[in-house]
C-alpha atoms as a PDB file:
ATOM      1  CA  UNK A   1       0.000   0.000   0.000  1.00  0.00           C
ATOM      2  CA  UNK A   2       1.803   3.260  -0.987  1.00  0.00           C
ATOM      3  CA  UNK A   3       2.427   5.488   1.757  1.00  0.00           C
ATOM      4  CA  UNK A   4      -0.247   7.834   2.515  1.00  0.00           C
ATOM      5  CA  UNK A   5       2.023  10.892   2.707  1.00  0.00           C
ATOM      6  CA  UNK A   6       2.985  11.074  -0.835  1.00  0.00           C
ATOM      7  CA  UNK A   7      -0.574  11.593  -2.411  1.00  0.00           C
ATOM      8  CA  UNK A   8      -0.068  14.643  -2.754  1.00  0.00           C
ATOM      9  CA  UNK A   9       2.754  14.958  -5.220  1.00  0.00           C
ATOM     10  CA  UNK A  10       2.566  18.759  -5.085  1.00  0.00           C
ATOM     11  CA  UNK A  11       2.846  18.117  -1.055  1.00  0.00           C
ATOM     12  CA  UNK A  12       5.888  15.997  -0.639  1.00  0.00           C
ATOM     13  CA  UNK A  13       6.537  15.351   3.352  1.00  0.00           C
ATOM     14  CA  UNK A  14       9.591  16.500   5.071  1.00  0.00           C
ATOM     15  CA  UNK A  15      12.837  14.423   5.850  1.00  0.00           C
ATOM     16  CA  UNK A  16      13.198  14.704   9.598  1.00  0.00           C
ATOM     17  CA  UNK A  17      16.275  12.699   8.830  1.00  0.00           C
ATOM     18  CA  UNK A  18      17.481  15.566   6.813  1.00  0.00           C
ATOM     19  CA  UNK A  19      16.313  18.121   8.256  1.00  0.00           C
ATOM     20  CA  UNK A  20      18.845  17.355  11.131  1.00  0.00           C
ATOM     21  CA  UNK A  21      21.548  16.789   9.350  1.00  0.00           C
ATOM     22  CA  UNK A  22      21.592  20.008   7.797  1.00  0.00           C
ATOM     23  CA  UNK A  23      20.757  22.135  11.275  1.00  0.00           C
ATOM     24  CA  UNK A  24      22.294  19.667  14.104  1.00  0.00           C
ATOM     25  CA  UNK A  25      25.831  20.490  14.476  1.00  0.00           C
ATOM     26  CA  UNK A  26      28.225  21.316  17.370  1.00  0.00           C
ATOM     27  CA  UNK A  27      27.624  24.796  18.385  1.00  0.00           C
ATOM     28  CA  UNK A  28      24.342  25.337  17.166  1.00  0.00           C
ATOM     29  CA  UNK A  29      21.382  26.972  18.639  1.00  0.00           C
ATOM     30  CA  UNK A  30      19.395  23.813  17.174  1.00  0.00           C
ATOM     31  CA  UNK A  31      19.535  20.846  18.804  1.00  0.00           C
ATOM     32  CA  UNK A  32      17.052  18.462  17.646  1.00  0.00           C
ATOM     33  CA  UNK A  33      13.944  18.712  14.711  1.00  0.00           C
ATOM     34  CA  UNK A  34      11.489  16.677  15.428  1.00  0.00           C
ATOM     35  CA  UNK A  35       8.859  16.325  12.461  1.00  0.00           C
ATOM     36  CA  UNK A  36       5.466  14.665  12.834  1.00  0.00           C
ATOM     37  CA  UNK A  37       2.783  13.726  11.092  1.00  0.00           C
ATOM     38  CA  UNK A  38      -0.337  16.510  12.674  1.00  0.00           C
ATOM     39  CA  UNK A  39      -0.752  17.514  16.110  1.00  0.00           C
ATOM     40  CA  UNK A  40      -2.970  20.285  17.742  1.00  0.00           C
ATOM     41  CA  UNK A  41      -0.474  22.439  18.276  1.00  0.00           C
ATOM     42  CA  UNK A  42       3.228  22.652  18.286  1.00  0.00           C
ATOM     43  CA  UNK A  43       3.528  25.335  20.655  1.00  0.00           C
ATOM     44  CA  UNK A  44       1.599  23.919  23.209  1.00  0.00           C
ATOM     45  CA  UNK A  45       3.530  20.692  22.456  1.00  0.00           C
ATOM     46  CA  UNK A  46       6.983  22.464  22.702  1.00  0.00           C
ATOM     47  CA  UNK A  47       5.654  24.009  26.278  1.00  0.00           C
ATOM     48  CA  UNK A  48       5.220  21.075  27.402  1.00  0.00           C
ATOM     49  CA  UNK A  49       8.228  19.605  26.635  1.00  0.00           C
ATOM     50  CA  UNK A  50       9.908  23.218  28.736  1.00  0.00           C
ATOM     51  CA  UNK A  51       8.081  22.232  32.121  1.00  0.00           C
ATOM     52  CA  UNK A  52       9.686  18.920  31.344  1.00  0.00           C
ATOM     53  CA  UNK A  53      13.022  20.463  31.105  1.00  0.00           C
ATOM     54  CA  UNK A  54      13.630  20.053  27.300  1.00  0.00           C
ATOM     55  CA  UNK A  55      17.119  22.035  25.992  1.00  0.00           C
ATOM     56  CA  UNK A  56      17.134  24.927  24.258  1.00  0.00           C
ATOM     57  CA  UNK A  57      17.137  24.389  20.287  1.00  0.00           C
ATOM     58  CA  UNK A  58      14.433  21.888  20.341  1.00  0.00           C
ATOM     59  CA  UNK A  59      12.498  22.232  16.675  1.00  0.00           C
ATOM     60  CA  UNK A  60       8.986  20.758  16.168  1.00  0.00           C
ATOM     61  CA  UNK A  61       7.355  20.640  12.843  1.00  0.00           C
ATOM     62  CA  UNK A  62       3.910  19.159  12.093  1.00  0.00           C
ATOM     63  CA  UNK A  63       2.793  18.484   8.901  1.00  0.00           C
ATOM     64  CA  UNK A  64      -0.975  19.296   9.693  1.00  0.00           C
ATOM     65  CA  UNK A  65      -1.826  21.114  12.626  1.00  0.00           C
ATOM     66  CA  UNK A  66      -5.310  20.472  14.304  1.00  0.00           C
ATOM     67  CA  UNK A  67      -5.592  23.823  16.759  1.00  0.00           C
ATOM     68  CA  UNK A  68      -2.808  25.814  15.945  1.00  0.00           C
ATOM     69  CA  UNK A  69      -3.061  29.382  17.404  1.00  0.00           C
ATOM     70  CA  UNK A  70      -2.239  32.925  15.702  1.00  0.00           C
ATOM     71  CA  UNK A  71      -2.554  36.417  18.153  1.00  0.00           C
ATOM     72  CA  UNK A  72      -5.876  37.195  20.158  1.00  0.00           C
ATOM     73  CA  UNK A  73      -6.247  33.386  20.240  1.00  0.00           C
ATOM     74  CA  UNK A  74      -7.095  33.187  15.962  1.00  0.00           C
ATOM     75  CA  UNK A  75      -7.221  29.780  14.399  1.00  0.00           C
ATOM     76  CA  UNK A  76      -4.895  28.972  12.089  1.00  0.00           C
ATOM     77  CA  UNK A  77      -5.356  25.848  10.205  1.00  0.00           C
ATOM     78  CA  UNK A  78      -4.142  24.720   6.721  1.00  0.00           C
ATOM     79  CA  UNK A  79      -4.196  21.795   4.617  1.00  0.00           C
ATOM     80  CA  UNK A  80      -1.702  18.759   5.026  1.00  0.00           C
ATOM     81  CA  UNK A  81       1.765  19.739   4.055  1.00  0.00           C
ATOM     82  CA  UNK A  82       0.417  22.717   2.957  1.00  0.00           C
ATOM     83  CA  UNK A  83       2.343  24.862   4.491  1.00  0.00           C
ATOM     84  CA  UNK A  84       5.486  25.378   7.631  1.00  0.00           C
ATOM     85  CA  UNK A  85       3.887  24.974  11.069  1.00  0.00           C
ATOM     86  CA  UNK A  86       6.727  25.085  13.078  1.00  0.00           C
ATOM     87  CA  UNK A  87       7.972  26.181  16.526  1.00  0.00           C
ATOM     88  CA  UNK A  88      11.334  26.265  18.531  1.00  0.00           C
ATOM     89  CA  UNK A  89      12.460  26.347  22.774  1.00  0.00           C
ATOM     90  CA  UNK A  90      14.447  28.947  23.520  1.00  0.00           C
ATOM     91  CA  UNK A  91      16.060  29.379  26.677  1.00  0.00           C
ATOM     92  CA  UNK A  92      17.606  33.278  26.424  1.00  0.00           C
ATOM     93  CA  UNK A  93      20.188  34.558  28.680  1.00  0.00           C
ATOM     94  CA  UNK A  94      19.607  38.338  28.413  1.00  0.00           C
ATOM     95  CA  UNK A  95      17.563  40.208  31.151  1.00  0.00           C
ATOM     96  CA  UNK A  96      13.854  38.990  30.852  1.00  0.00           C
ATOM     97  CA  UNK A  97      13.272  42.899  29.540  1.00  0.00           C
ATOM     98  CA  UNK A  98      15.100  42.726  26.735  1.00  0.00           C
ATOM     99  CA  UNK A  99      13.172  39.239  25.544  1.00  0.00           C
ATOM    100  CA  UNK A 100      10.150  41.020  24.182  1.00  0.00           C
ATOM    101  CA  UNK A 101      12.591  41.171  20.785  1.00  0.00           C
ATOM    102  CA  UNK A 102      12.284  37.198  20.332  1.00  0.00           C
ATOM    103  CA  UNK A 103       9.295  36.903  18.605  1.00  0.00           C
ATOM    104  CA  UNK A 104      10.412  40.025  16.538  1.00  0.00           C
ATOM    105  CA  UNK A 105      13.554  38.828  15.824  1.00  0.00           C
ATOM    106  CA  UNK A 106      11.806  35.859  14.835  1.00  0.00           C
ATOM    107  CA  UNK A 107       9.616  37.307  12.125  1.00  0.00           C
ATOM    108  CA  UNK A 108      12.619  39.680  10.844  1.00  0.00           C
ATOM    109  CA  UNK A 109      14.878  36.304  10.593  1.00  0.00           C
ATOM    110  CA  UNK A 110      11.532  34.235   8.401  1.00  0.00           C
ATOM    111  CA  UNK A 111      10.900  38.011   6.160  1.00  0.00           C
ATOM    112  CA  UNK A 112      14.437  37.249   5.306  1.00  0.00           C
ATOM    113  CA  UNK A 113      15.122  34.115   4.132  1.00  0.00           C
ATOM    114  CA  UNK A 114      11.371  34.049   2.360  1.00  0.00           C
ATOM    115  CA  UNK A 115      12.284  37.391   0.490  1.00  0.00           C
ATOM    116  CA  UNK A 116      15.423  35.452  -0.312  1.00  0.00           C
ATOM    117  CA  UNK A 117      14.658  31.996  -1.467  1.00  0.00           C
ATOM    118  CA  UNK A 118      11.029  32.888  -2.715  1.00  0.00           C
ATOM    119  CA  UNK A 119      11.753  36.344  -4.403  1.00  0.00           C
ATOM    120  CA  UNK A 120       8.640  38.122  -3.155  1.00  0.00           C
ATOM    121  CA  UNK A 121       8.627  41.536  -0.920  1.00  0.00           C
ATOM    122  CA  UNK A 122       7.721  40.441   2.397  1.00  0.00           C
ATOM    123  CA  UNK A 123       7.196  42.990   5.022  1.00  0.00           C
ATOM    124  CA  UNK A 124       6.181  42.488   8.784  1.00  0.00           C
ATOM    125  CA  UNK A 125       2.882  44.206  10.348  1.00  0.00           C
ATOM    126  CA  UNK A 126       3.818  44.542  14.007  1.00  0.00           C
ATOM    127  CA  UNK A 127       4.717  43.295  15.769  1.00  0.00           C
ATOM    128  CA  UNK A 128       5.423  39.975  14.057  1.00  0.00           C
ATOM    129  CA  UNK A 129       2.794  38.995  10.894  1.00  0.00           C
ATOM    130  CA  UNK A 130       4.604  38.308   8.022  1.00  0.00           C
ATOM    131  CA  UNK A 131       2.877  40.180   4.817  1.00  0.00           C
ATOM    132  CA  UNK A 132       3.034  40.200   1.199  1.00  0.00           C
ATOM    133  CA  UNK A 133       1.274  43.587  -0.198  1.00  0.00           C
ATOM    134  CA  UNK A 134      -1.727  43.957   2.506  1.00  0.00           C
ATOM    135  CA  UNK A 135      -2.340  40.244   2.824  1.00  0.00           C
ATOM    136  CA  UNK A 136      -0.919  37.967   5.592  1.00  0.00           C
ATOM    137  CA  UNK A 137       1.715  35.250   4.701  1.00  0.00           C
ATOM    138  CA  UNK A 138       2.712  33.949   8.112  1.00  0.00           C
ATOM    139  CA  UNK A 139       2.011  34.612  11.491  1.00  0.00           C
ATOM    140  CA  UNK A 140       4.349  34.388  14.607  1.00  0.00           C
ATOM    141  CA  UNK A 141       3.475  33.727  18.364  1.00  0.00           C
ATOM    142  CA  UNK A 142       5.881  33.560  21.163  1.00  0.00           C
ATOM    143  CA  UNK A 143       4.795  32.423  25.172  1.00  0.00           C
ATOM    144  CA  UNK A 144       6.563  32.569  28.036  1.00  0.00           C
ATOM    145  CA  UNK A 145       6.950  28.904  30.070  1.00  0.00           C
ATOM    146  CA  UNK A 146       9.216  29.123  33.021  1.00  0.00           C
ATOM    147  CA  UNK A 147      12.774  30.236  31.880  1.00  0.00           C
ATOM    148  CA  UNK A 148      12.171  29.283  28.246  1.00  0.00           C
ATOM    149  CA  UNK A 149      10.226  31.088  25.599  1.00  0.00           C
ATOM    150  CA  UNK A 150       8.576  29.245  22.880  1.00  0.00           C
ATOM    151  CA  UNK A 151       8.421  30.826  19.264  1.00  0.00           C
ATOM    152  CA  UNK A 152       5.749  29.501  16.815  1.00  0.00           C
ATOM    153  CA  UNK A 153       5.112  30.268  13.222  1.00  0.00           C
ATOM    154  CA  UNK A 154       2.457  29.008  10.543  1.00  0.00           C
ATOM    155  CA  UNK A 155       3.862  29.811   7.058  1.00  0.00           C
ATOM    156  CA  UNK A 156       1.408  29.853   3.930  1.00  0.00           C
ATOM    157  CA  UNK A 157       3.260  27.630   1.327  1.00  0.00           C
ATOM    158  CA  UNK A 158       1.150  25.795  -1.307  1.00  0.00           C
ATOM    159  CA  UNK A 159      -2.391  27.000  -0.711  1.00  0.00           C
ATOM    160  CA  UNK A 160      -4.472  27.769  -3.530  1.00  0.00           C
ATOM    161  CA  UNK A 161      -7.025  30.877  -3.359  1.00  0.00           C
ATOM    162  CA  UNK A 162      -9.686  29.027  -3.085  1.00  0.00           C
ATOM    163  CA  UNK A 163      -7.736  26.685   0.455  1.00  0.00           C
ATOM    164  CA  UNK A 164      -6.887  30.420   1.839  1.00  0.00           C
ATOM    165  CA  UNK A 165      -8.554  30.503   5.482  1.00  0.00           C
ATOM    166  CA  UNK A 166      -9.242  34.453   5.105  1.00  0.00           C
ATOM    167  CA  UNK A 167      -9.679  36.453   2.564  1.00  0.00           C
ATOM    168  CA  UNK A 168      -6.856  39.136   4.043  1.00  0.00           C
ATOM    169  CA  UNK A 169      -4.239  35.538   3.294  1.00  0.00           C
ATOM    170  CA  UNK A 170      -2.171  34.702   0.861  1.00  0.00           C
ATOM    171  CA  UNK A 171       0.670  32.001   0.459  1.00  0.00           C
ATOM    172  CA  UNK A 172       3.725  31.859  -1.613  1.00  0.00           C
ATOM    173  CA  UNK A 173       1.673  29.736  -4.511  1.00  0.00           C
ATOM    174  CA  UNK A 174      -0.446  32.385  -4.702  1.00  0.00           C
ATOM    175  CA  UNK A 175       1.892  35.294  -4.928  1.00  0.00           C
ATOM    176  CA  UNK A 176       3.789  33.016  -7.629  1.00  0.00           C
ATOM    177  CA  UNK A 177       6.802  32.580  -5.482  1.00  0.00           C
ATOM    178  CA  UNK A 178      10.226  31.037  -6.823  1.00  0.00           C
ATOM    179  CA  UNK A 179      10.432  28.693  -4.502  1.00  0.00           C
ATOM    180  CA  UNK A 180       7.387  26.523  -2.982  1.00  0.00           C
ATOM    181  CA  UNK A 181       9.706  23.608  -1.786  1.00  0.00           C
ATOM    182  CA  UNK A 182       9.180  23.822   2.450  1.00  0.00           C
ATOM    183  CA  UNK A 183      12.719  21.977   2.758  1.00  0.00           C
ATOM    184  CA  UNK A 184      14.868  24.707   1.812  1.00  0.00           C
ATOM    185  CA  UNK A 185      12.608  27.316   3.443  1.00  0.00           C
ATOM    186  CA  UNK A 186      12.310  26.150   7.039  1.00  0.00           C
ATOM    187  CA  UNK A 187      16.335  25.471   6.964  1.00  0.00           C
ATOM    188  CA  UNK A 188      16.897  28.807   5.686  1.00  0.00           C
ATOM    189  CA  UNK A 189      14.408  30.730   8.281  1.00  0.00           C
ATOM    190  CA  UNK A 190      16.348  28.582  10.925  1.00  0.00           C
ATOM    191  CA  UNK A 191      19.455  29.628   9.750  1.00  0.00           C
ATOM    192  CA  UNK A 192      18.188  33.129   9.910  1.00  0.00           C
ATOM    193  CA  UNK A 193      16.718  32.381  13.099  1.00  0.00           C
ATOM    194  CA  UNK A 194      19.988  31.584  14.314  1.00  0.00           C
ATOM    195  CA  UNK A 195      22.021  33.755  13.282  1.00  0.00           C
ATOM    196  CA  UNK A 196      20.308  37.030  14.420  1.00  0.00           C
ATOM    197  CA  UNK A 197      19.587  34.750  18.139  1.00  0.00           C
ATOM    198  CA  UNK A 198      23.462  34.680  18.387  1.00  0.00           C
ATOM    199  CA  UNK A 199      24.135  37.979  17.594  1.00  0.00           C
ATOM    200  CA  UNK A 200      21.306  39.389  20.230  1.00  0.00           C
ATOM    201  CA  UNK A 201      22.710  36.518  23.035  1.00  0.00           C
ATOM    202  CA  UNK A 202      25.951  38.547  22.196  1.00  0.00           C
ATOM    203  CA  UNK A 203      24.602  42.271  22.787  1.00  0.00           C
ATOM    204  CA  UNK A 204      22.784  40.953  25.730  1.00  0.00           C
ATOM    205  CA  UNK A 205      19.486  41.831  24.743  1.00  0.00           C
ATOM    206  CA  UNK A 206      20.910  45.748  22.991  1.00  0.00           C
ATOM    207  CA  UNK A 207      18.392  45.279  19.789  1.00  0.00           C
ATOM    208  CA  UNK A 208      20.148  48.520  18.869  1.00  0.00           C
ATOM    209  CA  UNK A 209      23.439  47.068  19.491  1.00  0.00           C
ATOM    210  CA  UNK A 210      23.016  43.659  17.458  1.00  0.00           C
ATOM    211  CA  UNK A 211      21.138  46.036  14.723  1.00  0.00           C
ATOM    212  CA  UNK A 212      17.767  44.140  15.628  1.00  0.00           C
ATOM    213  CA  UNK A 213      15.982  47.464  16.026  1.00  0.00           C
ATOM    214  CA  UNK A 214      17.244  48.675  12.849  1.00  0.00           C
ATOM    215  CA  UNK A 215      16.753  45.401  10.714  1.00  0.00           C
ATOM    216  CA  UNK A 216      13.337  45.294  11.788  1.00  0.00           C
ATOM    217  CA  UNK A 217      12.432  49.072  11.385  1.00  0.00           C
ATOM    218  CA  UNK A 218      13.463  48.721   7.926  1.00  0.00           C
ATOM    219  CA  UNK A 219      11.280  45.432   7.142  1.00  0.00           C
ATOM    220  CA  UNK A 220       8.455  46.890   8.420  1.00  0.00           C
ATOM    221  CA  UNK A 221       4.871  47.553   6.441  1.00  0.00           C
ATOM    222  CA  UNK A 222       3.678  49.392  10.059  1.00  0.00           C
ATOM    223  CA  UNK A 223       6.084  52.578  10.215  1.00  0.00           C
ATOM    224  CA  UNK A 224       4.578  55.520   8.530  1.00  0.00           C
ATOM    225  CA  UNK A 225       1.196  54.696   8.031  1.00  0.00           C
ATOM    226  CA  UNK A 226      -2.004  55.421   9.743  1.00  0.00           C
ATOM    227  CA  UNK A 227      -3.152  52.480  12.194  1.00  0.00           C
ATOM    228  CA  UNK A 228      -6.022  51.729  14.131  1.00  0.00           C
ATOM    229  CA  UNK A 229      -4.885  49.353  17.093  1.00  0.00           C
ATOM    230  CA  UNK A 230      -7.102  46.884  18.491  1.00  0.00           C
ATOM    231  CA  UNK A 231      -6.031  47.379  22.326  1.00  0.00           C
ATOM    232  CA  UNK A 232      -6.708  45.172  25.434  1.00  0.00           C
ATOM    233  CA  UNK A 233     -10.110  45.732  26.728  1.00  0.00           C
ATOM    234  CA  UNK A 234     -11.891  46.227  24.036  1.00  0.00           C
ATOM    235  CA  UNK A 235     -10.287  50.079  23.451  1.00  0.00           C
ATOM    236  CA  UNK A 236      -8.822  51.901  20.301  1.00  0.00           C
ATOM    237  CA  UNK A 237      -6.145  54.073  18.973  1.00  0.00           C
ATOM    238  CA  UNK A 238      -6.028  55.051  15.522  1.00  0.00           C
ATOM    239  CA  UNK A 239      -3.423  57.426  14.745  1.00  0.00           C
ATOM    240  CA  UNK A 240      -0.126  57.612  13.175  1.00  0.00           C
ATOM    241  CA  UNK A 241       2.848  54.457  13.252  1.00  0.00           C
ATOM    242  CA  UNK A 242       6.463  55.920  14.184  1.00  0.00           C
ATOM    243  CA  UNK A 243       9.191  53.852  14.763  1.00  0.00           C
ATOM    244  CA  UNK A 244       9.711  51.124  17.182  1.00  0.00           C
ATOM    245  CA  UNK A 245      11.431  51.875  20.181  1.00  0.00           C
ATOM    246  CA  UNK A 246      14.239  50.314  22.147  1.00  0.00           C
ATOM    247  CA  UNK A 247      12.074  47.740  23.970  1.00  0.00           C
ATOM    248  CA  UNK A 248      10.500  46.484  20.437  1.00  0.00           C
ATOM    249  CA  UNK A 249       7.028  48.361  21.364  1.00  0.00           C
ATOM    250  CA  UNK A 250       5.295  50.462  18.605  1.00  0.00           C
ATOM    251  CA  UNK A 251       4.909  54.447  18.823  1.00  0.00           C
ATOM    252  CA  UNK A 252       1.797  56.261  17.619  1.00  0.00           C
ATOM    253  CA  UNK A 253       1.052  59.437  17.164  1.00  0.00           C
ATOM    254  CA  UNK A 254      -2.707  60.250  17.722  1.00  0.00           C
ATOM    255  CA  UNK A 255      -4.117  63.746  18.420  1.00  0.00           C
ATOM    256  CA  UNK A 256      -0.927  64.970  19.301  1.00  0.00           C
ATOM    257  CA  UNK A 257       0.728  62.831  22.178  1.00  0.00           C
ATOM    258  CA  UNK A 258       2.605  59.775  21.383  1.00  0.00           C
ATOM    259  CA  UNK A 259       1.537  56.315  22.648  1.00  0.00           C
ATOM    260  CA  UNK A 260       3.833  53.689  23.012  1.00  0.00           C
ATOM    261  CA  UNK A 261       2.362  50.366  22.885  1.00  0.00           C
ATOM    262  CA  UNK A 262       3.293  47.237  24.712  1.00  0.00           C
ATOM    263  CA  UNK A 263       0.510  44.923  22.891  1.00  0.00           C
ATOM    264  CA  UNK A 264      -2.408  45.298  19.777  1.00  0.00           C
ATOM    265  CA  UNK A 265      -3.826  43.951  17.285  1.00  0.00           C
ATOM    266  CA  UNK A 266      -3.439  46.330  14.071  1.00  0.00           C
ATOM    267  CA  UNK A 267      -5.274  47.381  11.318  1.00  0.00           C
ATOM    268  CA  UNK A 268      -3.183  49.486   8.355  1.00  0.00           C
ATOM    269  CA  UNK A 269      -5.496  51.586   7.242  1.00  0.00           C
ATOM    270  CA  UNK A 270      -5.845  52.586   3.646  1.00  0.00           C
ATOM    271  CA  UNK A 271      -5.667  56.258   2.754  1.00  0.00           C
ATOM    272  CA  UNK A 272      -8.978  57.654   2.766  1.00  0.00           C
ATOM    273  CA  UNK A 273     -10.170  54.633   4.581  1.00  0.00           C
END
């Protein structure tokens, strides 16, 4: 009986196997990928495994996940092999102030290596939504369990229009992206991931100092534009994005004083809108 991952040709399954011989290595962040087959979520999974005292570099991908999670508690679901679902244990040694970059330094890492392999303009929505244009790509969600923090992100691959959970999506397929092949892309946003976790371990925490602050400023679709935030309790702010400041929190200019937020959901909104 053939096996039932391949029947999807356009879907092939990843190679835990290789996967980990391309990111295990002495003196890597990663020290383990663990793919499997779906789960409900791999965040929740990966938390799990931090109360249990898992290592840092632990990488869990499913190939279908069953309740994955975006911000404000969203769904996100996806077709099998349809896209990355993946998430990663980090235990950081900078002050616990300075770890509010992770899941920004995070989505500036994926922007990266998907603008690089794929050859499409991807911009980030802060904090940490991965776009293409106006319409969402990938979204990122980091929680805090114990010591460790645990960084998730589901990554639109292969889905047609009509598989798209929202109309405000998009995937890679859609936006005719040169590469579609999920191998290559999750090693290279690891790789990315890596590399700016190193250099951030190394400032302790500085974002400024590592050039976090600045790689991120100049990714993002936010800065500049008018915004209406979504804040906790129900209340609003629209006004005008400025930059990001030193803690990774977004400045906005409304009515004359400047807000700096902590935490929102936010809407760009279009000129005249």
């Amino acid at each position: 009986m053939p096996d039932s991952r391949y029947s999807d040709l356009e879907r092939p399954p990843l190679s835990e196997a290789a996967l980990n011989r391309a990111l295990v290595r002495p003196g890597s962040v990663w020290t383990g990928v663990t793919v499997v087959e779906r789960t409900g979520s791999t965040n929740a999974d990966l938390a799990a495994l931090a109360r249990e005292g898992a290592q840092e570099g632990a990488v869990l991908v499913a190939e279908e996940q069953l309740a994955g999670r975006g911000r404000l508690g969203r769904v996100w679901t996806a077709p099998p092999r349809s896209g990355l679902m993946v998430s990663v244990l980090l235990r950081p040694r900078p002050p616990v102030e300075t770890q509010g970059w992770l899941p920004l330094l995070f989505g500036v890492a994926a922007a990266t290596a998907v603008r690089r392999l794929a050859e499409v303009d991807v911009r980030l929505k802060w904090p940490n939504d991965l776009l293409i244009g106006e319409r969402k790509l990938a979204g990122v969600l980091a929680e805090r369990v114990e010591d460790a923090v645990v960084i998730g992100m589901g990554l639109n691959v292969s889905l047609r229009a009509d598989e798209l959970p929202v109309e405000t999506a998009t995937s890679l397929a859609v936006q005719e992206g040169a590469c579609l092949d999920r191998d290559p892309l999750l090693r290279a946003v690891l790789r990315e991931v890596e590399s700016h976790y190193r250099d951030w371990s190394e400032a302790a925490g500085d974002a400024d100092r590592c050039g976090l602050r600045a790689a991120y400023q100049a990714s993002s679709a936010t800065i500049g534009r008018d915004v209406r935030v979504e804040l906790p309790g129900g209340r609003f702010l629209s006004g005008r994005a400025g930059g990001i400041d030193h803690a990774g929190h977004l400045q906005v200019t409304a009515e004359g004083r400047r807000y700096t937020l902590s935490a929102g959901d936010v809407v760009h909104v279009r000129p005249g809108g």
